[in-house]
Protein backbone atom coordinates (compact mmCIF):
# COMPACT_ATOMS: atom_id res chain seq x y z
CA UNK A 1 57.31 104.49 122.27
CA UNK A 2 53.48 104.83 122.99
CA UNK A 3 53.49 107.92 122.15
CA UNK A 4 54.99 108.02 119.01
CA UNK A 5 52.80 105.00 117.98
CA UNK A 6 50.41 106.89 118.47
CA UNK A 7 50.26 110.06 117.08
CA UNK A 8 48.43 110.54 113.39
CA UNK A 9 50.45 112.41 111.19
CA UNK A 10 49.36 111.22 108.38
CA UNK A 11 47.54 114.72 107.24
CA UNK A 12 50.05 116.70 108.79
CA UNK A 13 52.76 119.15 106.97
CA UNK A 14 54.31 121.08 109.33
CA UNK A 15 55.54 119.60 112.62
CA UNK A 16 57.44 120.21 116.10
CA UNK A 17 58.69 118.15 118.38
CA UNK A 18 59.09 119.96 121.82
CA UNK A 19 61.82 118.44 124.48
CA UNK A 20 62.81 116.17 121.39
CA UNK A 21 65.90 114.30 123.17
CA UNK A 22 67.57 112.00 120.70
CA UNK A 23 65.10 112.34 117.79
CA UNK A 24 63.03 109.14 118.80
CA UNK A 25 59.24 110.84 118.61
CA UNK A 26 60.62 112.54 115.30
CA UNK A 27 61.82 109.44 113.50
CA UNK A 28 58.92 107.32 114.36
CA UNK A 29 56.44 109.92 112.67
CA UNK A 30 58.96 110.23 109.88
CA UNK A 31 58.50 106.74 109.11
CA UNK A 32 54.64 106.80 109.26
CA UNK A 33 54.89 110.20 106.87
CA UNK A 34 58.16 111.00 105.39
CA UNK A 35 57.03 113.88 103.76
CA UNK A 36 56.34 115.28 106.97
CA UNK A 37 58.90 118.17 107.87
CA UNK A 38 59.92 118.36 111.49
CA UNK A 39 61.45 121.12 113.83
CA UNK A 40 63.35 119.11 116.98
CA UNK A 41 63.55 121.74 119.82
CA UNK A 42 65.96 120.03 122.27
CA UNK A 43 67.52 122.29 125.41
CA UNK A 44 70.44 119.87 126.20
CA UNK A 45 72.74 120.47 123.98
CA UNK A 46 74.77 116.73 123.62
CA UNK A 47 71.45 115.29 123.54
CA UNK A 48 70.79 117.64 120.49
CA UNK A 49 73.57 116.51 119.11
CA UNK A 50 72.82 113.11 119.37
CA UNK A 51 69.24 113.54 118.13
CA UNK A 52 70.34 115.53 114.65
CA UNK A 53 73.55 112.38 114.73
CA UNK A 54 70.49 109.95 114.66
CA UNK A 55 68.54 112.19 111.89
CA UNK A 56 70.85 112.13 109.68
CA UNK A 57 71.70 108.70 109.76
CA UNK A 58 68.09 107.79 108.82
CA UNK A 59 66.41 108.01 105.64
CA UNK A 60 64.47 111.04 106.45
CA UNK A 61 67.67 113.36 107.47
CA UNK A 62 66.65 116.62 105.02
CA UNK A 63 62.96 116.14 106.35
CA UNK A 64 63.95 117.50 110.59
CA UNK A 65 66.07 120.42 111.95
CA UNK A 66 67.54 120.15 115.17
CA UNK A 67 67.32 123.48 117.31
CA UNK A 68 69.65 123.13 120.69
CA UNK A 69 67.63 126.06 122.35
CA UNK A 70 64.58 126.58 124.85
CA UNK A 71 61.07 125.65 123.56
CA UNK A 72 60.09 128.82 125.46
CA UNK A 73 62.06 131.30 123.37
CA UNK A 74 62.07 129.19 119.76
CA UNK A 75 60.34 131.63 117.33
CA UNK A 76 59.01 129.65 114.14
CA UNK A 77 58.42 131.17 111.23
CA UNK A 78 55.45 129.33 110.71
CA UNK A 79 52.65 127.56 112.99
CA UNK A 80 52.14 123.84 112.95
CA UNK A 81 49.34 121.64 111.94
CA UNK A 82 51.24 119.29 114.51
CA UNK A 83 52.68 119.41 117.70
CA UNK A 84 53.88 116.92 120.24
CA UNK A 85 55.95 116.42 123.31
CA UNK A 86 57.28 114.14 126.31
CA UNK A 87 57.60 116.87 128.81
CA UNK A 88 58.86 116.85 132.19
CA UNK A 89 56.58 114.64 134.22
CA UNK A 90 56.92 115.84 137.51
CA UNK A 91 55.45 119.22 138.65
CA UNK A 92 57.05 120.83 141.44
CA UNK A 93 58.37 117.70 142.37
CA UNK A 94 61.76 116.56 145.04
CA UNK A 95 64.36 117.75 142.21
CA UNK A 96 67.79 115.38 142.41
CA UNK A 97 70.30 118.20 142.00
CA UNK A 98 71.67 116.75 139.35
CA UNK A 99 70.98 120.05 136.42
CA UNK A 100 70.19 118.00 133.28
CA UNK A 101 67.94 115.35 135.05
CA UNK A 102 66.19 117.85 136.84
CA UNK A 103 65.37 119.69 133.76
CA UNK A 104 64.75 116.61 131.61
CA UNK A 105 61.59 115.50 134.52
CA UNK A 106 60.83 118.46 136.60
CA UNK A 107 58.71 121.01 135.44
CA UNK A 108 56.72 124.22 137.17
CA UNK A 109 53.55 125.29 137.36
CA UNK A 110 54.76 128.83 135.93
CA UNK A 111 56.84 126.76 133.38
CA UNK A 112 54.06 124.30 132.51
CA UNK A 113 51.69 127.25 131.99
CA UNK A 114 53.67 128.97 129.81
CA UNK A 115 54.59 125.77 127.81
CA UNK A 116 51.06 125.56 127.17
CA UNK A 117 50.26 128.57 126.28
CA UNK A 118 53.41 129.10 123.77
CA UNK A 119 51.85 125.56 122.36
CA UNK A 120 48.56 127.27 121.94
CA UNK A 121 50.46 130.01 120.39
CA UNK A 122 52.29 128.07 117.36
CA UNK A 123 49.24 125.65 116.55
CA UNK A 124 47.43 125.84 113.98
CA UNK A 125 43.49 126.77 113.96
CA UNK A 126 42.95 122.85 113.19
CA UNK A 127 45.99 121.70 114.22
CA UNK A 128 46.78 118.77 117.00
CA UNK A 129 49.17 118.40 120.09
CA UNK A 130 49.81 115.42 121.26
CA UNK A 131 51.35 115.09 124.67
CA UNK A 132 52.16 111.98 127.40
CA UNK A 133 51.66 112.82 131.14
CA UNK A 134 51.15 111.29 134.85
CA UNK A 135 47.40 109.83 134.93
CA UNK A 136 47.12 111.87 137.91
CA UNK A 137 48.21 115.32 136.45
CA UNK A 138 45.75 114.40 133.51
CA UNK A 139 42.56 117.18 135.07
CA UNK A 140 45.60 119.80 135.59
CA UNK A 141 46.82 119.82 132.34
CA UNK A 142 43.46 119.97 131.34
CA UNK A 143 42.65 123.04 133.59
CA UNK A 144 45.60 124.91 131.63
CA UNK A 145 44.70 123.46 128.32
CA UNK A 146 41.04 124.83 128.34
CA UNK A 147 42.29 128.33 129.53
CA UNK A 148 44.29 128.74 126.57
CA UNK A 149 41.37 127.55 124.10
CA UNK A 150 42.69 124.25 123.78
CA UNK A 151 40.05 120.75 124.34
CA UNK A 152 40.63 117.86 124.80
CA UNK A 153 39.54 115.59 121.41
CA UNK A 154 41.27 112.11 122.33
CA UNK A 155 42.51 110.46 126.14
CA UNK A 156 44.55 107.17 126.31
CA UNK A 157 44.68 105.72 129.43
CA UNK A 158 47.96 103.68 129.70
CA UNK A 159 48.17 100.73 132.37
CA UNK A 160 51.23 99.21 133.33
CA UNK A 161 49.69 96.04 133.91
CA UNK A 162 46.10 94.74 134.53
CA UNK A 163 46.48 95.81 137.97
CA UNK A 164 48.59 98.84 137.97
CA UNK A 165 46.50 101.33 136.35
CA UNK A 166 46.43 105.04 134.95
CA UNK A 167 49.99 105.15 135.14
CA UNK A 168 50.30 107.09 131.96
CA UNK A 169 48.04 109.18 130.11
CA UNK A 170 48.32 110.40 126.08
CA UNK A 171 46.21 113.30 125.47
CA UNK A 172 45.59 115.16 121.78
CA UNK A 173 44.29 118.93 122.08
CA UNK A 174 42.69 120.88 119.48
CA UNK A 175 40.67 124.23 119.28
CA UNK A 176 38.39 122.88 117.15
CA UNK A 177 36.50 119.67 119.02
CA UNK A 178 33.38 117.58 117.99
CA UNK A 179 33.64 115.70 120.72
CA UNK A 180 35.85 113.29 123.18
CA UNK A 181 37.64 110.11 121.89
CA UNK A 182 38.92 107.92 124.95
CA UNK A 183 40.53 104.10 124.72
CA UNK A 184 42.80 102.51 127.11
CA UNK A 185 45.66 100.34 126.54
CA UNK A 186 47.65 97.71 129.08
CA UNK A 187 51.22 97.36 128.30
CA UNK A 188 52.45 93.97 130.40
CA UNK A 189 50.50 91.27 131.69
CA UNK A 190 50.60 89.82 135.13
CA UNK A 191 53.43 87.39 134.15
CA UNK A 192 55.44 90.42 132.53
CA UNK A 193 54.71 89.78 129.44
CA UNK A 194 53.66 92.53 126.73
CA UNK A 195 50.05 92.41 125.85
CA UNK A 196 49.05 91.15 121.96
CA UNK A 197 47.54 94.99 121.98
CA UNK A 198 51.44 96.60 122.66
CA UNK A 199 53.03 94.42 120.56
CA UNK A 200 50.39 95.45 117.61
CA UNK A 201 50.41 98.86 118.46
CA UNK A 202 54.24 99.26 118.06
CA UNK A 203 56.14 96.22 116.38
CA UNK A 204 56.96 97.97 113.70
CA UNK A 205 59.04 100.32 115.72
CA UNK A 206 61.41 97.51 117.04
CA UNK A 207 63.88 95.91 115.91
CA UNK A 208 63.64 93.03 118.64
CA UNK A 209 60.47 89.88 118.72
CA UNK A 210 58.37 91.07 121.83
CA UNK A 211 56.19 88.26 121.93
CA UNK A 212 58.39 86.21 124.52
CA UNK A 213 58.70 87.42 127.93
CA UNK A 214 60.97 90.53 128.94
């Protein structure tokens, strides 16, 4: 939800969605541009089928293509001027043994490297990628990031609550940077409820009231 509510794609023309699930990144930057057209790259294959089932029950169905295949061997036939992604958070993490969560949260480091640099590959000279990630993995992605000519123009530092911090980060690469945007944002407050900033930042995405306590 952050993520999508987050990402500007209000200039953008071409876009991907990498590890797109059920379509919920894709629809929320449909709404904000619905001239946008999207390419949903989802591995699972009943979760692709959910996600193009959800596409083309919205308003915005002949704007996204659903691909059921791997990000890693996807071949566009054009770049993107935007690119984002919920990957899997955990690198070389305890794995479950259960297949399709593994592969839905566990990433690594070969993998991550080479989703980077296939990223790199299919964005645009001024284009954007948008991704959400661990605070803690936030200098590693970096590391790969800035050896495949990609900087970091914008960190969002996402807090649980007041006193659970860094737990998420959103970071937006580019090859082309001026220099470094950062912000923070706290989703709950100490009694549990969502902060006035969350429920600005992403009302418009739900269908429920989140100004009483959840």
């Amino acid at each position: 939800m952050l993520l999508g509510a987050f990402i500007d794609a209000s200039t953008a023309v071409r876009a991907q969605d990498i590890g797109a699930g059920t379509g919920v990144l894709t629809l929320m930057v449909l709404q904000n541009n619905p001239s946008l057209i999207v390419d949903a790259i989802e591995i699972h294959q009943e979760a692709a089928e959910e996600c193009a089932f959800n596409l083309k029950q919205s308003s915005w169905a002949e704007q996204a293509s659903v691909y059921p295949q791997d990000f890693l061997t996807f071949q566009p036939e054009e770049k993107y001027d935007l690119i984002f992604s919920n990957p899997p958070f955990y690198v070389d993490g305890l794995k479950s043994g259960v297949e399709s969560i593994d592969q839905a949260k566990h990433i690594t480091r070969e993998l991550l490297a080479q989703f980077i640099a296939k990223t790199a590959r299919i964005l645009k000279e001024f284009g954007r990628f948008y991704v959400i990630i661990p605070g803690n993995q936030v200098d590693y992605l970096c590391g790969i990031a800035n050896a495949n000519q990609l900087q970091l123009a914008e960190r969002i530092d996402i807090h649980a609550t007041e006193v659970k911090l860094n737990s998420r980060a959103i970071l937006v690469f580019s090859k082309h940077v001026k220099s470094l945007k950062q912000s923070e944002l706290t989703v709950r407050s100490i009694d549990g409820n969502y902060t006035s900033e969350y429920i600005s930042l992403t009302k418009k995405y739900h269908f429920n009231d989140l100004s009483g306590k959840i």
